[in-house]
Protein backbone atom coordinates (compact mmCIF):
# COMPACT_ATOMS: atom_id res chain seq x y z
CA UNK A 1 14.33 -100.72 -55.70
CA UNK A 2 17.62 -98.68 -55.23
CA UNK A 3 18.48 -96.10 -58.04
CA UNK A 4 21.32 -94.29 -56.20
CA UNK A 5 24.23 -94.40 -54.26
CA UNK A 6 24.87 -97.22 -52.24
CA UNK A 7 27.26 -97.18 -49.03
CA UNK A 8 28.23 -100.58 -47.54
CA UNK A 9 26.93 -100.84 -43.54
CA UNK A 10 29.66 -103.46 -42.40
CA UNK A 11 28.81 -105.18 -39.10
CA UNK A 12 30.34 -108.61 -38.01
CA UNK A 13 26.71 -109.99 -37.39
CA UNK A 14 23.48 -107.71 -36.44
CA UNK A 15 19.61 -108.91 -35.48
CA UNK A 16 18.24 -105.73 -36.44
CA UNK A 17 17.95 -103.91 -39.66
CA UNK A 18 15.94 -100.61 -39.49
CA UNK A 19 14.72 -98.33 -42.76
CA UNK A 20 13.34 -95.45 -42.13
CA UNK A 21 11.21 -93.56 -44.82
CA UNK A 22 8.84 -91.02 -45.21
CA UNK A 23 4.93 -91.38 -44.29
CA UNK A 24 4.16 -90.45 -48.06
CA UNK A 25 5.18 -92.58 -51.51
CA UNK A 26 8.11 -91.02 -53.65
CA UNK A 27 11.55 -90.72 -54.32
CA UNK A 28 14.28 -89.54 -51.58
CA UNK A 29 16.91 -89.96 -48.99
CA UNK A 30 16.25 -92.71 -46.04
CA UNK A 31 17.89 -93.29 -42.78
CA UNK A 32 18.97 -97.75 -42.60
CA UNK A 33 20.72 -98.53 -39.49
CA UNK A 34 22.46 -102.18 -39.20
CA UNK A 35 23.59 -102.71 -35.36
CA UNK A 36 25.32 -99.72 -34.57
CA UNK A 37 26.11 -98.40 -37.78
CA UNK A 38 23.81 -95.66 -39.73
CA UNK A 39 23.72 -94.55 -43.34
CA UNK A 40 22.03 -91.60 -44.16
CA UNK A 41 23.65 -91.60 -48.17
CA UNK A 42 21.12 -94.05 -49.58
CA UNK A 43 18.32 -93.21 -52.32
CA UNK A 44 15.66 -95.50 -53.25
CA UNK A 45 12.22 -95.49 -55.04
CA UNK A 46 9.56 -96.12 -51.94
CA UNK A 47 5.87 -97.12 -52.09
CA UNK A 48 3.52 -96.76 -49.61
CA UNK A 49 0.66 -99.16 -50.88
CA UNK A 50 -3.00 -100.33 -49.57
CA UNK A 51 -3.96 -97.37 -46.91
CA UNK A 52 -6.83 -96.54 -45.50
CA UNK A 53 -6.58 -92.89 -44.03
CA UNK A 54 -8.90 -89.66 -43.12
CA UNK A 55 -9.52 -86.93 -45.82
CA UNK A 56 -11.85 -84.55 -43.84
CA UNK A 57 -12.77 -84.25 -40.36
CA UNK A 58 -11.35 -85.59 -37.20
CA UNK A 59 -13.91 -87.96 -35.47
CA UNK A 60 -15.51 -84.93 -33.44
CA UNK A 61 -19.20 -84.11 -34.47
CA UNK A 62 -19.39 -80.40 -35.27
CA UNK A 63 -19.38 -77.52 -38.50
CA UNK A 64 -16.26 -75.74 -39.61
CA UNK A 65 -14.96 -75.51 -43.19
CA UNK A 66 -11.10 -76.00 -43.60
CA UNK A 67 -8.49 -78.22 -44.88
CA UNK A 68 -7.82 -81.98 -43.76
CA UNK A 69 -8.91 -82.09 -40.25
CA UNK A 70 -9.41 -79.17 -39.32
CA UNK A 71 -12.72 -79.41 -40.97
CA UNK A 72 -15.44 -80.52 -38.78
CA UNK A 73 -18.94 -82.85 -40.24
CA UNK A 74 -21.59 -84.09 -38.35
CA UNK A 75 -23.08 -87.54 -39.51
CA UNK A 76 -21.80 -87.50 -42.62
CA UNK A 77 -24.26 -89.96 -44.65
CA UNK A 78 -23.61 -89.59 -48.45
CA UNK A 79 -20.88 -88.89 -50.48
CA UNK A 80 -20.32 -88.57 -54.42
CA UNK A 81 -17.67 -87.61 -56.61
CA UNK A 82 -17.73 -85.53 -60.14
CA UNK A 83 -15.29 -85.70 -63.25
CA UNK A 84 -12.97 -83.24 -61.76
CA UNK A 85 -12.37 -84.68 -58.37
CA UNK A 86 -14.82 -82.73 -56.48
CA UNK A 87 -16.48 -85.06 -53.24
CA UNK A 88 -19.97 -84.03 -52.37
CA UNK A 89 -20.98 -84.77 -49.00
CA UNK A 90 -24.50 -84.72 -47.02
CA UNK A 91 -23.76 -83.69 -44.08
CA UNK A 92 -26.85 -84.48 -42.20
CA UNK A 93 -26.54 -83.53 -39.05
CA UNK A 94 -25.30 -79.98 -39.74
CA UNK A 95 -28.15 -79.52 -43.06
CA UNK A 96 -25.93 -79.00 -45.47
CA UNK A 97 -24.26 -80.29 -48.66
CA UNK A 98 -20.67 -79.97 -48.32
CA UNK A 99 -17.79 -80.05 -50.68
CA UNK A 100 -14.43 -81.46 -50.91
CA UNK A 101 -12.04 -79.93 -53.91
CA UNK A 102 -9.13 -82.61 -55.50
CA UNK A 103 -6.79 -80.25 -52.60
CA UNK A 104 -8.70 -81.24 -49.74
CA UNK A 105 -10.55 -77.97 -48.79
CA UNK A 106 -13.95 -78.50 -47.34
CA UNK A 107 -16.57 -75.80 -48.05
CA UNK A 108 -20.42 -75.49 -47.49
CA UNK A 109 -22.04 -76.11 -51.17
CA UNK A 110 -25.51 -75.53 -49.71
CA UNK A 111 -27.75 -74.98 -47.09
CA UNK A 112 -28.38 -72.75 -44.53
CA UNK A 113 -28.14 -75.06 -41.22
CA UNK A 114 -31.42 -75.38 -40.66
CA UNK A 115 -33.79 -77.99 -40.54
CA UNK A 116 -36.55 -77.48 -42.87
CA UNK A 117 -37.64 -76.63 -46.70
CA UNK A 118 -36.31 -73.74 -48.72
CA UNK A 119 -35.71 -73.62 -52.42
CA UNK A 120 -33.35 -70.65 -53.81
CA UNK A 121 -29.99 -69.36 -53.08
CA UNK A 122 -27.67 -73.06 -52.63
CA UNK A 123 -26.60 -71.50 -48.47
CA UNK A 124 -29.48 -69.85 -48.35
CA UNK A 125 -31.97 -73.27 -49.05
CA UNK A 126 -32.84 -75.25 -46.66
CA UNK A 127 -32.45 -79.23 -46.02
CA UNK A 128 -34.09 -81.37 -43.59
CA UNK A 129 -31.89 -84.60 -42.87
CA UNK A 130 -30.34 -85.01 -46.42
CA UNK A 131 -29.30 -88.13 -46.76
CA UNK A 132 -27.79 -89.22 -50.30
CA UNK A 133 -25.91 -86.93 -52.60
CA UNK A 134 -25.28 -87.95 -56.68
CA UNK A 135 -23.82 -85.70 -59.38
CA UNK A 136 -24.41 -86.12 -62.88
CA UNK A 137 -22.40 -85.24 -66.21
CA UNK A 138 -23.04 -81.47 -65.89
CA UNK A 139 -22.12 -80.76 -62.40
CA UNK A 140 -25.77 -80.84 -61.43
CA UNK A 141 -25.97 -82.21 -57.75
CA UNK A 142 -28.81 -84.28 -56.61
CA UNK A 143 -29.99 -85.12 -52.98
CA UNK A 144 -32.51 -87.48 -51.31
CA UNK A 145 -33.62 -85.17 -48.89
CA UNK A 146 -34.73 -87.55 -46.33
CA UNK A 147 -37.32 -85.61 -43.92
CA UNK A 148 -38.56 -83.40 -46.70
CA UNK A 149 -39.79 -86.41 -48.97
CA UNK A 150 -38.56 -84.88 -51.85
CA UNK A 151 -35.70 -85.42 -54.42
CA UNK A 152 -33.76 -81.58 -54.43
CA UNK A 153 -31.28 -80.53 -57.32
CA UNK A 154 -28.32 -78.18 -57.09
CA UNK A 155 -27.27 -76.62 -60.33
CA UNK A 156 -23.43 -75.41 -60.64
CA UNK A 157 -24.43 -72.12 -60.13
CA UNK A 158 -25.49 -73.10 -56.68
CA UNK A 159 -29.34 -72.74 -57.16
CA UNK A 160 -31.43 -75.48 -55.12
CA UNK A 161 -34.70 -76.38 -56.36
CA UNK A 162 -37.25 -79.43 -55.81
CA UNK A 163 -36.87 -82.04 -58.26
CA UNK A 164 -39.76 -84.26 -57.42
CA UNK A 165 -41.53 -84.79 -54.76
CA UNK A 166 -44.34 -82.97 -52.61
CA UNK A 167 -43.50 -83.28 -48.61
CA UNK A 168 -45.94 -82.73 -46.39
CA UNK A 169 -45.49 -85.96 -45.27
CA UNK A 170 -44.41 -89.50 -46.19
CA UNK A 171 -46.43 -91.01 -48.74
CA UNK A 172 -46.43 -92.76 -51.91
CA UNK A 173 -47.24 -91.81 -55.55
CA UNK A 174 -46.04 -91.71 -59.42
CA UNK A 175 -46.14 -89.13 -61.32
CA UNK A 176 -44.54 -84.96 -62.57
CA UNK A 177 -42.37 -83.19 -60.28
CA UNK A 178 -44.32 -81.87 -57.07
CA UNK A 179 -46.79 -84.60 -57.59
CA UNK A 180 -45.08 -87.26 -56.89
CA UNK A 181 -44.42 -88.94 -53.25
CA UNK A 182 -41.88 -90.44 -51.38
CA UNK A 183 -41.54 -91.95 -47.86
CA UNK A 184 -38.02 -90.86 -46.18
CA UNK A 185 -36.06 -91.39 -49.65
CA UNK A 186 -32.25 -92.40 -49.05
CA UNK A 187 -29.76 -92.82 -51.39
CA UNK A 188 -29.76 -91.50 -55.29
CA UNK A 189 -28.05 -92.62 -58.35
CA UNK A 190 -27.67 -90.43 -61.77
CA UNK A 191 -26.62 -92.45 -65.19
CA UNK A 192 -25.18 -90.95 -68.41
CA UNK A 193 -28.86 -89.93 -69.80
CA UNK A 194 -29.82 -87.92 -66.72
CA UNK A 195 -32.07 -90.12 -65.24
CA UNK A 196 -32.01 -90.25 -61.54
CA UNK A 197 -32.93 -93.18 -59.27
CA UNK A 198 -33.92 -92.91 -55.54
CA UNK A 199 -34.38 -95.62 -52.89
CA UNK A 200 -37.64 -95.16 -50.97
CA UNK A 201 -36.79 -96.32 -48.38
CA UNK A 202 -39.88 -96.77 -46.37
CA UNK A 203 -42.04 -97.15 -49.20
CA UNK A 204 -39.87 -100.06 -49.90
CA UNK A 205 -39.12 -99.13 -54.07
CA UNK A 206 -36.77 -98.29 -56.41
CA UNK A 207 -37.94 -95.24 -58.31
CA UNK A 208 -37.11 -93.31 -61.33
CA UNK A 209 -37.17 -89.71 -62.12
CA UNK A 210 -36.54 -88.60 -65.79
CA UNK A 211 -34.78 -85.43 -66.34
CA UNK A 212 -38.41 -83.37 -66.94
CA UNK A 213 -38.93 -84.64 -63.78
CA UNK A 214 -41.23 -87.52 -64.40
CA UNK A 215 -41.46 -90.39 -61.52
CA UNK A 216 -42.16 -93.97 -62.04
CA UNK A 217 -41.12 -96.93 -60.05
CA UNK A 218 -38.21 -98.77 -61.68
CA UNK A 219 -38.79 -102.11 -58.87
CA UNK A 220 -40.36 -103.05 -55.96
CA UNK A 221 -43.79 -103.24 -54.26
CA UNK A 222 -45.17 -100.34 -52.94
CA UNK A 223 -45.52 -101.45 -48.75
CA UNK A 224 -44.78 -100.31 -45.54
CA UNK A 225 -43.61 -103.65 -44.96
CA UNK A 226 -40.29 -105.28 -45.91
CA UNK A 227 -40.11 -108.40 -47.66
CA UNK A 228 -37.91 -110.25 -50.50
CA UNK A 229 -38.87 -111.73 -53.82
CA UNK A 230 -36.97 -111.25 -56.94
CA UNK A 231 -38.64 -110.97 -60.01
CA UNK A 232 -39.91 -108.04 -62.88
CA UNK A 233 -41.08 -104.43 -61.69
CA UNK A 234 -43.76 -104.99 -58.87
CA UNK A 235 -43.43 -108.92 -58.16
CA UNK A 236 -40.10 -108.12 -56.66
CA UNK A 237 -39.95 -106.59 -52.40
CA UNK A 238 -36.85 -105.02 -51.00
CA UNK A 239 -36.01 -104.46 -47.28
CA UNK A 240 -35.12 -101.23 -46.30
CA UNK A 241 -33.15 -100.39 -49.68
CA UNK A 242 -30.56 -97.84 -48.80
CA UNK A 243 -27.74 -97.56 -51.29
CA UNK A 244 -27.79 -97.04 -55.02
CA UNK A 245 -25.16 -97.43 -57.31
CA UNK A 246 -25.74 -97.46 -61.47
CA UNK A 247 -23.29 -99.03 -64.33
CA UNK A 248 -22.33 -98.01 -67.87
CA UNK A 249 -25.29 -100.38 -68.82
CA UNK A 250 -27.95 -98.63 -66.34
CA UNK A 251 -28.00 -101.46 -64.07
CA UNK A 252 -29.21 -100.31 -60.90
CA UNK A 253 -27.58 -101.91 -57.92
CA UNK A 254 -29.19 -102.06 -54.47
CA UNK A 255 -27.56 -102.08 -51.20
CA UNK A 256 -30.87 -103.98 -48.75
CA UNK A 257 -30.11 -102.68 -44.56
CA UNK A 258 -32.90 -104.24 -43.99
CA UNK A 259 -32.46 -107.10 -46.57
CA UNK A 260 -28.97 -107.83 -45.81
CA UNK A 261 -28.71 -108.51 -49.69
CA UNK A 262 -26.84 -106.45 -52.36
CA UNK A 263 -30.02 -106.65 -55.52
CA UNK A 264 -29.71 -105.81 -59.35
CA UNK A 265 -31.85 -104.26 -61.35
CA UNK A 266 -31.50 -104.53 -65.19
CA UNK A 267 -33.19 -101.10 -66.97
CA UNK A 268 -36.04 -103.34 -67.87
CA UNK A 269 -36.98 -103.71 -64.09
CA UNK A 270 -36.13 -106.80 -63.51
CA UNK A 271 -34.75 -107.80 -60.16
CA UNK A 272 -32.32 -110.73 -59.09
CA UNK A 273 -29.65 -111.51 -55.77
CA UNK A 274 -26.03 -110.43 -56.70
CA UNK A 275 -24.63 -111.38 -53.20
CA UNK A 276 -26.06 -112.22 -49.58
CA UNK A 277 -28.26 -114.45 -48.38
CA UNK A 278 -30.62 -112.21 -45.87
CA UNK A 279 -29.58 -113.72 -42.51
CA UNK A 280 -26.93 -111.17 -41.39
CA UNK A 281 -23.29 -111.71 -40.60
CA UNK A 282 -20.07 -111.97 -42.20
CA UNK A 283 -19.15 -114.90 -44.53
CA UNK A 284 -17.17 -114.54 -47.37
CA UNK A 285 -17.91 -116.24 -50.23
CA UNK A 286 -19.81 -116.14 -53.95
CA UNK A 287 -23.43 -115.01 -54.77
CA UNK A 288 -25.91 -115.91 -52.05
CA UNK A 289 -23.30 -117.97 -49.83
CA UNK A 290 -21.55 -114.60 -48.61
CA UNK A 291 -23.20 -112.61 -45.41
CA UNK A 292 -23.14 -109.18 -44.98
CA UNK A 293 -24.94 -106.80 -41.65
CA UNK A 294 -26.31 -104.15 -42.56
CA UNK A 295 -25.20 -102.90 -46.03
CA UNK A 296 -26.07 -99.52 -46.88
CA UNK A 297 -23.95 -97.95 -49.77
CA UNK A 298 -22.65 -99.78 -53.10
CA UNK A 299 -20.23 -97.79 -56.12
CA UNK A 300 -19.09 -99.10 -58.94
CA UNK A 301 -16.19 -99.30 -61.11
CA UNK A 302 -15.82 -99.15 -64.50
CA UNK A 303 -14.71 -102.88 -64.67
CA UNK A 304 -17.99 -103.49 -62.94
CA UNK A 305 -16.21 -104.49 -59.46
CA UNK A 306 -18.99 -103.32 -56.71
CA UNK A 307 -17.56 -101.93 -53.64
CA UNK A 308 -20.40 -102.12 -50.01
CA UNK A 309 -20.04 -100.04 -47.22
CA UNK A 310 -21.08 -103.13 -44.53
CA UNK A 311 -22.43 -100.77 -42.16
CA UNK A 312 -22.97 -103.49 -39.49
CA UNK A 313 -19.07 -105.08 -39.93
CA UNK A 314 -17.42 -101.99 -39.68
CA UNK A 315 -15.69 -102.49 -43.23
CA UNK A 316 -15.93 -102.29 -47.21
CA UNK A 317 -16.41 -105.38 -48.55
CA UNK A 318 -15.75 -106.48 -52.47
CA UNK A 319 -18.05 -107.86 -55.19
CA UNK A 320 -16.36 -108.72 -57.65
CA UNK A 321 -18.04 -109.29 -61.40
CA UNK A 322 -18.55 -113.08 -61.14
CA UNK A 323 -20.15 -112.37 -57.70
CA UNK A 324 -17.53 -113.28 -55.25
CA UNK A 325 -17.44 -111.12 -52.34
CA UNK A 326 -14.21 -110.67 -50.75
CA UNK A 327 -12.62 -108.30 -47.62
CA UNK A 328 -11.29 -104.97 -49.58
CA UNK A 329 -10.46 -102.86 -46.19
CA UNK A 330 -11.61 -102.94 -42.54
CA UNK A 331 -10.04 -104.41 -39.23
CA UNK A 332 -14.17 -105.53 -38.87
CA UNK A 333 -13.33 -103.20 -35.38
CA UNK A 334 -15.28 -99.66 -34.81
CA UNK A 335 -12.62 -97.27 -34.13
CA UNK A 336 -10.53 -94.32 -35.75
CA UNK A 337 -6.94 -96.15 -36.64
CA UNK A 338 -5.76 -95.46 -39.92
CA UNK A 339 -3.27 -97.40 -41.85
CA UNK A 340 -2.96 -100.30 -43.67
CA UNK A 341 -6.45 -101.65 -45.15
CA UNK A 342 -6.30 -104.74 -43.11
CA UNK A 343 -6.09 -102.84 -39.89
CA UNK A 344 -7.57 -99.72 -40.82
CA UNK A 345 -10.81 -98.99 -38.71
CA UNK A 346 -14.35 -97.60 -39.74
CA UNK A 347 -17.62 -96.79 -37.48
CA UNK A 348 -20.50 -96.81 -39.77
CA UNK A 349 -19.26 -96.73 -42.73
CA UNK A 350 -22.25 -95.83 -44.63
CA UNK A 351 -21.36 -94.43 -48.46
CA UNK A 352 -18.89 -94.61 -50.78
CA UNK A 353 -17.51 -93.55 -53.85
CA UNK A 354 -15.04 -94.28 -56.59
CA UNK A 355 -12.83 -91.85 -58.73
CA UNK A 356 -11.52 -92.39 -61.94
CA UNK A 357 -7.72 -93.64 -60.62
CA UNK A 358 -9.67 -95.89 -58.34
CA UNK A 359 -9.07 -93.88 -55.11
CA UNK A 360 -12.12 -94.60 -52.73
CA UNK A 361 -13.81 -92.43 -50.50
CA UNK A 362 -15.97 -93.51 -47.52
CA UNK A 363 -18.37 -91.36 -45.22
CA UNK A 364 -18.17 -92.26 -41.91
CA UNK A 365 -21.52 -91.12 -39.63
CA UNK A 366 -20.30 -92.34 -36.37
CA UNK A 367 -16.10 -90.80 -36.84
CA UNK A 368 -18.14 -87.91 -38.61
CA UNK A 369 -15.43 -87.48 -41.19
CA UNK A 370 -14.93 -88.61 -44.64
CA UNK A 371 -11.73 -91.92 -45.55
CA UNK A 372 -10.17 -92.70 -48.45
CA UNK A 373 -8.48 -96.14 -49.19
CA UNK A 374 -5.66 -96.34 -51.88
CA UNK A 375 -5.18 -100.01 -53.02
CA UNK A 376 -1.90 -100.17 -55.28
């Protein structure tokens, strides 16, 4: 839309016309060239709409905190996002939870680099593998700490304690804090109340911690072995269940690797199909028609829209509240390329999250940095 001064290009007949603008939206001066003839007087409103680009990190494995890319990750494979802006990343293959403010400086939020247990001081604790990151209403960070077998907590303060779980090895049991077991947990979900939900993974559950740190399963059958059924608390089987995501009604929703399925769980444990129909691939499509390979992280939205990071397709796929599942952004290619959604290229995109003006951020392990996708 033109809101300023226009100057007439006059060419007896041209095959080119040229605009040049800036990379960013906003308002300002361009450069339009017909033939020959430039103008460099014209003003005009310009949106740049639908991108896919990098936050952090540049696609080399490694640790440095910065700005943009000069910031360095290393398998990034969680990410969440609090009411002020803040990203929260586990950064697996460096140990550490890192941080993203709403400027785009990365800093280490905890851990110490090294691979093993350590409650205490948030860069002075220790991780082992962490795997998904959540925050709840208070700031309080929570982390699926993958090769620890234990649920760990990370106050504002920057204290790191054990939530739930006992280590010493992957096994399975209910029950109050250090009691409790878990087999390689992977992904974690917080609701309003404070309740946090963890996929265990191997043990092949959904599970439930309460805020004194009380552990039940939500869904699933306890098993080393996959399987699918849906159905209420322990008649339904997952596959590998990866990604969590939870709704302003405390549905729990499931991204399956193993399944290939995206699952729902209503806070009464009961389990049904939202979208895939096991047999991987990619078909669009509604409810159990559509094909996905590999899904591993799910957000939602307030309008209850659910967004997948489709590891095995290289792209984020869309879900939308009548169960269609549509293309939101990926080329479907593995590779770095930025730009428009369409085009833009992920490798292993694995989790995802949504902020409150809809902005979406994706951790990528194999680029090792963290995208974000603007859809006007």
């Amino acid at each position: 839309m033109f809101n300023g001064k226009q100057t007439p290009v006059t060419a007896a007949s041209f095959t080119q016309l040229t605009v040049s603008v800036p990379i960013a939206a906003g308002t300002g001066p361009v450069t339009i060239q017909v033939g020959d003839q430039t103008s460099n007087e014209v003003t005009f409103t310009y949106v740049i709409s639908d991108v896919a680009g990098t936050l952090a990190g540049n696609n080399k494995a490694g640790y440095a905190d910065g700005t943009d890319t000069t910031a360095r990750f290393k398998i990034p494979l969680g990410v969440a996002i609090d009411a002020a802006g803040n990203l929260y990343i586990a950064d697996s293959g460096n140990q550490r939870i890192r941080k993203i403010n709403p400027a785009g400086t990365v800093t280490t939020f905890a851990g110490s680099g090294k691979a093993s247990w350590k409650e205490g001081k948030a860069t002075e604790a220790e991780f082992y593998n962490p795997s998904g990151v959540a925050v709840d209403a208070s700031g309080n960070v929570y982390v699926a700490d993958y090769d620890n077998h234990r649920i760990r907590k990370i106050t504002p303060a920057g204290v790191v304690s054990t939530l739930a779980g006992g280590g010493n090895g992957a096994s399975y049991m209910d029950g109050i804090g250090s009691e409790a077991r878990f087999a390689f947990p992977t992904g974690v979900a917080v609701d309003k109340q404070g309740n946090v939900y963890v996929a265990d993974r191997e043990n092949q559950v959904i599970r439930k911690i309460t805020a004194d740190g009380i552990v039940t399963t939500l869904a699933g059958k306890a098993s080393n072995m996959g399987g699918y059924a849906d159905g209420t608390g322990s008649e339904a089987q997952f596959n590998a269940p990866v990604g969590l995501a939870v709704d302003a009604n405390n549905n729990v929703y499931v991204a399956e690797f193993g399944g290939h399925r995206i699952r729902k769980i209503t806070p009464t444990g009961v389990v049904s199909t939202i979208a895939g129909n096991g047999t991987p691939g990619f078909v669009q499509g509604t409810g159990t028609v559509a094909q996905f390979n590999k899904p591993a992280g799910v957000a939602v939205d307030k309008d209850g829209t659910l967004l997948i990071a489709d590891v095995g397709n290289n792209c984020i796929r869309k879900v939308s509240p009548t169960r269609e599942v549509t293309l939101f952004a990926g080329s479907g290619i593995a590779g770095t390329n930025a730009g428009p959604v369409a085009t833009a290229e992920f490798n292993y995109p694995i989790s995802l999250a949504i902020d409150a003006n809809g902005l979406v951020y994706v951790a990528e392990a194999n680029n090792h940095r963290i995208s974000k996708v603007e859809k006007k």
